[in-house]
C-alpha atoms as a PDB file:
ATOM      1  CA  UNK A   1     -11.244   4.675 -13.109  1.00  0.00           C
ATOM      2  CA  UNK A   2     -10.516   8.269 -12.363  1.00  0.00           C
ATOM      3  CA  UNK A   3      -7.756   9.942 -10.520  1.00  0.00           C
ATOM      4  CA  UNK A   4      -8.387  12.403  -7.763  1.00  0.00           C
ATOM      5  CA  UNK A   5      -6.091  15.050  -7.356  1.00  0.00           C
ATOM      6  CA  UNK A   6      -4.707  15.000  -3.933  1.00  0.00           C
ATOM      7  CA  UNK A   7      -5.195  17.886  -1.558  1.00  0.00           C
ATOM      8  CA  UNK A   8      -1.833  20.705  -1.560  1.00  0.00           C
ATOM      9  CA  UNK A   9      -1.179  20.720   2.416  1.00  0.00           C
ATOM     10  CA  UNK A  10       1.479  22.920   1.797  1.00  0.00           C
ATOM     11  CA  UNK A  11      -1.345  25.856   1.209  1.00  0.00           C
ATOM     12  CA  UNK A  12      -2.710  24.423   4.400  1.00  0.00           C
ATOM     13  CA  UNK A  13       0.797  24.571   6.312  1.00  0.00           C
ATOM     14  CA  UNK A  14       1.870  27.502   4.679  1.00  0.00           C
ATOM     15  CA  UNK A  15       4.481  26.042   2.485  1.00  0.00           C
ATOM     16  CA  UNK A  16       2.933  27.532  -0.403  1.00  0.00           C
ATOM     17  CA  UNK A  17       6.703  27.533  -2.125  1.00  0.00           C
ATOM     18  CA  UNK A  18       6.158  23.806  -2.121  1.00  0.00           C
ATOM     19  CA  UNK A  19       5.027  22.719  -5.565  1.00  0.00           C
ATOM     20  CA  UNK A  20       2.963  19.098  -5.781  1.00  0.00           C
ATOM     21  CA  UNK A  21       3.965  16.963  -8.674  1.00  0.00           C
ATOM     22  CA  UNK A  22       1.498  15.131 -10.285  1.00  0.00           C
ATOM     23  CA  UNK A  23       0.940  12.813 -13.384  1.00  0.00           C
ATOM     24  CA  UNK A  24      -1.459  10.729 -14.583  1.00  0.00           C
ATOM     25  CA  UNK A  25      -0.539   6.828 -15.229  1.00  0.00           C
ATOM     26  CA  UNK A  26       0.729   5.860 -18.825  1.00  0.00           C
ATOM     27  CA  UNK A  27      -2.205   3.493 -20.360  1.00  0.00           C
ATOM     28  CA  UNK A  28       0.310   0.692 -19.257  1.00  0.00           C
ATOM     29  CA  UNK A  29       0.714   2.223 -15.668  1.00  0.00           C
ATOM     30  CA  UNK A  30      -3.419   2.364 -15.811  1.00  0.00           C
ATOM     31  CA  UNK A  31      -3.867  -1.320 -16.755  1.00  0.00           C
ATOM     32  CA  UNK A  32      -1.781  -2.960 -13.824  1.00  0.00           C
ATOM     33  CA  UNK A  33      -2.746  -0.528 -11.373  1.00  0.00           C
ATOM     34  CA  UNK A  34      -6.664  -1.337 -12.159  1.00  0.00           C
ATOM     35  CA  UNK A  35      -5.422  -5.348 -11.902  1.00  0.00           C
ATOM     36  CA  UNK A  36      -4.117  -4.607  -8.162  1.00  0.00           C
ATOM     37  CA  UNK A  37      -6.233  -5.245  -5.368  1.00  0.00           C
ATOM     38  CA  UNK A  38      -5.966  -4.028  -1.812  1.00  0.00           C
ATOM     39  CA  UNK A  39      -7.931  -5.918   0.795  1.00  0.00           C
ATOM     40  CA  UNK A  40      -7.789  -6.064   4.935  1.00  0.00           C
ATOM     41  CA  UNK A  41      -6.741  -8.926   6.319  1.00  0.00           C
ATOM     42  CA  UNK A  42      -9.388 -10.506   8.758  1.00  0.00           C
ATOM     43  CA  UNK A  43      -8.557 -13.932   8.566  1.00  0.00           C
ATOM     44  CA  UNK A  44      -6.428 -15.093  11.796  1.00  0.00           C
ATOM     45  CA  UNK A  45      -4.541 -18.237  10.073  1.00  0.00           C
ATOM     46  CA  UNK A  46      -3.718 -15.564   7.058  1.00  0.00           C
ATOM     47  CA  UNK A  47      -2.683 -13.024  10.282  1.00  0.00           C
ATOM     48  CA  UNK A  48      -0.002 -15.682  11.033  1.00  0.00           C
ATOM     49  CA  UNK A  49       1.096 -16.068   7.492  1.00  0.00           C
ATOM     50  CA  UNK A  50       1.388 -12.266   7.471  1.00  0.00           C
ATOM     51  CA  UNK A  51       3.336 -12.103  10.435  1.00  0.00           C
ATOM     52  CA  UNK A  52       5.502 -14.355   9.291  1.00  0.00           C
ATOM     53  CA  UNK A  53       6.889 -12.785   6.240  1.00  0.00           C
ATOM     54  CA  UNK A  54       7.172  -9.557   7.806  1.00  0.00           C
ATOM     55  CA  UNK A  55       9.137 -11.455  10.621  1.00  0.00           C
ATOM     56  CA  UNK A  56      11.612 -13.169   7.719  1.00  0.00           C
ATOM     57  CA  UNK A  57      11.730 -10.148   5.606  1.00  0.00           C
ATOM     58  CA  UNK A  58      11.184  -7.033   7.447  1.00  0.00           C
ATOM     59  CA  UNK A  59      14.812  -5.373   8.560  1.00  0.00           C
ATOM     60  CA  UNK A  60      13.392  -5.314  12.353  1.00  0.00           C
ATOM     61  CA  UNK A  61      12.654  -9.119  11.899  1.00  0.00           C
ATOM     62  CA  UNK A  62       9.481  -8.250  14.068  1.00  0.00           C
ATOM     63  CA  UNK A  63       5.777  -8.247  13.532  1.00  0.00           C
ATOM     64  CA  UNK A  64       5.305  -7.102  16.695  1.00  0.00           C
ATOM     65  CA  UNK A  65       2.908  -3.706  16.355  1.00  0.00           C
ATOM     66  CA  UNK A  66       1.910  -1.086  18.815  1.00  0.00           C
ATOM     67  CA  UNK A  67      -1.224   0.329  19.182  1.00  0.00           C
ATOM     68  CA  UNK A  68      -4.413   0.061  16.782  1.00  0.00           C
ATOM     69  CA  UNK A  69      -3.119  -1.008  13.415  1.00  0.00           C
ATOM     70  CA  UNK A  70      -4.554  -2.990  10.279  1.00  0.00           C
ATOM     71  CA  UNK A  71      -2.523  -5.155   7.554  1.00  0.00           C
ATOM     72  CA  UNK A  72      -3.198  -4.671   4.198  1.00  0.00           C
ATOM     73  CA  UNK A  73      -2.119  -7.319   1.421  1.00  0.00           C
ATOM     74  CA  UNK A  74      -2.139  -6.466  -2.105  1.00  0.00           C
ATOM     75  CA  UNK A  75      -2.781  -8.689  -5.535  1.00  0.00           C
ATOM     76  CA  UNK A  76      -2.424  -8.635  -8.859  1.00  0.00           C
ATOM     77  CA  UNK A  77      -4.145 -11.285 -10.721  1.00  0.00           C
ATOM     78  CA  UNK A  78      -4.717 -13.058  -7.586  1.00  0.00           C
ATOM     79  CA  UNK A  79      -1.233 -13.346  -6.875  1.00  0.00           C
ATOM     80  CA  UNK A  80       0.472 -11.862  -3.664  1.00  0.00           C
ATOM     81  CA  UNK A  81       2.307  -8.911  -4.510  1.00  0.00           C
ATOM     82  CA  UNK A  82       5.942  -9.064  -2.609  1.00  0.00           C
ATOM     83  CA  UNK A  83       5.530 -12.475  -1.624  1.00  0.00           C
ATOM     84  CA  UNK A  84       7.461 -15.607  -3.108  1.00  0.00           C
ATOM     85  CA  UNK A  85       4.184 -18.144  -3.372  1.00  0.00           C
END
């Protein structure tokens, strides 16, 4: 998997004084990070579950959202990253 450099706004915004740090993982970092998975959540029953924990463990205790929005839930081996199942 390769890394993209990401783009210097401050060149853009005229912060050029602004210096972007970047690193490439460790071969460690590089072996979980290609075990994660990132996926949309679609399902309406997993909507509720999702809802849920950000209702018992978000500080706002709220999964009320405004406007368009999408939820995201990430894995690693399968397993729910952040969750307690």
């Amino acid at each position: 998997m390769g890394w993209i450099r990401p783009i210097n706004f401050s060149k853009l915004s005229g912060m050029a004084n602004v210096k972007t740090r970047f690193r490439r993982p460790t071969p460690p970092e590089q072996q979980i990070l290609e075990r994660l998975t990132v996926r949309l959540v679609t399902d309406r029953a997993e909507q509720a579950r999702f809802d849920q924990l950000i209702e018992e463990h978000h500080y706002l205790h709220s999964a009320t959202l405004v406007g368009e929005h999408l939820r995201y839930v990430v894995s690693y081996h399968g397993i729910g990253v952040g969750t307690r199942d």
